[in-house]
Each structure stands twice: as C-alpha cells, then as structure tokens.
C-alpha atoms as a PDB file:
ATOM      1  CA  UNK A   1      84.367 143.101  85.477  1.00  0.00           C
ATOM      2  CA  UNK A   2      81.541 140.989  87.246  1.00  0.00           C
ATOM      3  CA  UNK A   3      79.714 140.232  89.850  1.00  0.00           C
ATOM      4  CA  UNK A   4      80.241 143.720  91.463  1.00  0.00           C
ATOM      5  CA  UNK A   5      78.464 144.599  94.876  1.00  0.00           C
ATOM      6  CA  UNK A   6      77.623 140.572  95.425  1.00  0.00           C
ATOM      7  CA  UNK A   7      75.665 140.531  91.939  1.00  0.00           C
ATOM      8  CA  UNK A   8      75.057 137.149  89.978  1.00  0.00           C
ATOM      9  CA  UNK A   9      76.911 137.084  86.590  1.00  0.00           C
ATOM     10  CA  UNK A  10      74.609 134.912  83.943  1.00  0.00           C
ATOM     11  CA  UNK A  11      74.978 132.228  82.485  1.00  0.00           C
ATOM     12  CA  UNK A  12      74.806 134.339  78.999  1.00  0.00           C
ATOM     13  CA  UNK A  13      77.725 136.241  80.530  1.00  0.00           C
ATOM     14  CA  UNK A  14      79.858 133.517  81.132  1.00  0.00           C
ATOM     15  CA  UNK A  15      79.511 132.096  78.084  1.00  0.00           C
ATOM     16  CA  UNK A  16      80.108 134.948  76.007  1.00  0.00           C
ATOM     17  CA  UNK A  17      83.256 135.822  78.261  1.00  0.00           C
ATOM     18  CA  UNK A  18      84.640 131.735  77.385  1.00  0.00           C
ATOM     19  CA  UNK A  19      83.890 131.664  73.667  1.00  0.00           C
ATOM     20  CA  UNK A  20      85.760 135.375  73.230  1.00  0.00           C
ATOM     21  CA  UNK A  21      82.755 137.383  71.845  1.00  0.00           C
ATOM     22  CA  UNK A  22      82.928 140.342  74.459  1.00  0.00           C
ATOM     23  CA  UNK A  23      85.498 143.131  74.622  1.00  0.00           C
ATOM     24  CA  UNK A  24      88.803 143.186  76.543  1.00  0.00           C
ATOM     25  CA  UNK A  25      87.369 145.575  79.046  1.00  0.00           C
ATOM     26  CA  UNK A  26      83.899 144.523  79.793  1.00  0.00           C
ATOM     27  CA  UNK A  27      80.909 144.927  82.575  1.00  0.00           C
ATOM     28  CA  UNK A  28      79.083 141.734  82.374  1.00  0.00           C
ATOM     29  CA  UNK A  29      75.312 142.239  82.719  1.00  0.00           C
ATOM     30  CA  UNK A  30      75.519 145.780  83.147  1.00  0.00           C
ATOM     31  CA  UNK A  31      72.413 147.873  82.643  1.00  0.00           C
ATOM     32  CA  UNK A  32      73.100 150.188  79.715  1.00  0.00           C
ATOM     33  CA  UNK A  33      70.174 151.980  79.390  1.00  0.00           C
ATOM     34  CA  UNK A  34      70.315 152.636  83.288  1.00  0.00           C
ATOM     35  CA  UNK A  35      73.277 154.130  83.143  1.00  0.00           C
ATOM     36  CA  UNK A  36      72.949 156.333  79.546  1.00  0.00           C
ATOM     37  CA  UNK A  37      69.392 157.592  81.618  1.00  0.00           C
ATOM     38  CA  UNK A  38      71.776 158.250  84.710  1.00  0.00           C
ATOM     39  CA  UNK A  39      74.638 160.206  82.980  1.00  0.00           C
ATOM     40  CA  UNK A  40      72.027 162.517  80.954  1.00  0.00           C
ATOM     41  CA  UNK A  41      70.320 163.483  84.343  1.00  0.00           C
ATOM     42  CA  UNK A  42      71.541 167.335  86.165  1.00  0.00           C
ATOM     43  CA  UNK A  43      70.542 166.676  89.315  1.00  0.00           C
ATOM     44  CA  UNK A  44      69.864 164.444  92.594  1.00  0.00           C
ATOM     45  CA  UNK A  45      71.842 162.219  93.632  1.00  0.00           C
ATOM     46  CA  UNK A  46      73.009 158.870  91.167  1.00  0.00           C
ATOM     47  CA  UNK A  47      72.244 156.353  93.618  1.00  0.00           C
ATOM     48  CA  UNK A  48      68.588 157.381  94.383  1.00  0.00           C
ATOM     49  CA  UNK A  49      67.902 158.179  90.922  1.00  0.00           C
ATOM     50  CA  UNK A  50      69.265 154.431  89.801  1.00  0.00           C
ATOM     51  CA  UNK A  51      67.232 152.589  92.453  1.00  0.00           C
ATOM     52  CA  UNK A  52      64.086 154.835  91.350  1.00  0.00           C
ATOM     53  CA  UNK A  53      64.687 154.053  87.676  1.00  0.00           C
ATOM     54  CA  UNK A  54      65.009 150.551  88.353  1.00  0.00           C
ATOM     55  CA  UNK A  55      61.758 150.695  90.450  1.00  0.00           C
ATOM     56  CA  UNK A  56      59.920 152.122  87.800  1.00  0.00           C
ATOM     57  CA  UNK A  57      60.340 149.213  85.390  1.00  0.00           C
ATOM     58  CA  UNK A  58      63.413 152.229  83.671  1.00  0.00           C
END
C-alpha cells in the first residue's frame, strides 16, 4: 500500500518494492513508531493525538 491520503512514496520505497526485499503486504513509508505510540494510548481521539505526536518531533 502507498501513497495513501495524496502522500509521496520514496525513492527508498520504490526501490525496495522492485528489487523484492519488502513483504507481500506492505505500507511503504509508514511511521512505525507513530503508530506503536498511537495503539498504546486509552484515550482522545487517534487523529489529534497523531498530528500532535508528529508536531512534537514523536
């Protein structure tokens, strides 16, 4: 999956998407540690809490 929501996919991306390296199933660039921070929070709303994460340098 790439470019979701009218993001670029890298260059890095593509190439390791042509030479076979990723998984079948894969989100190119996507922020991993954004989304492990996300998933362990018990409140607010995801959306807010991404863009204030991502704000913050997260």
């Amino acid at each position: 999956v790439a470019g979701l929501g009218g993001r670029p996919v890298t260059k890095a991306s593509l190439h390791r998407l042509l030479t076979g390296s990723i998984e079948e199933l894969t989100f190119l660039d996507l922020d991993h540690g954004l989304v492990e921070r996300e998933l362990a929070r018990t409140s607010g709303p995801s959306a807010e809490n991404m863009l204030r994460d991502l704000a913050s340098g997260g």
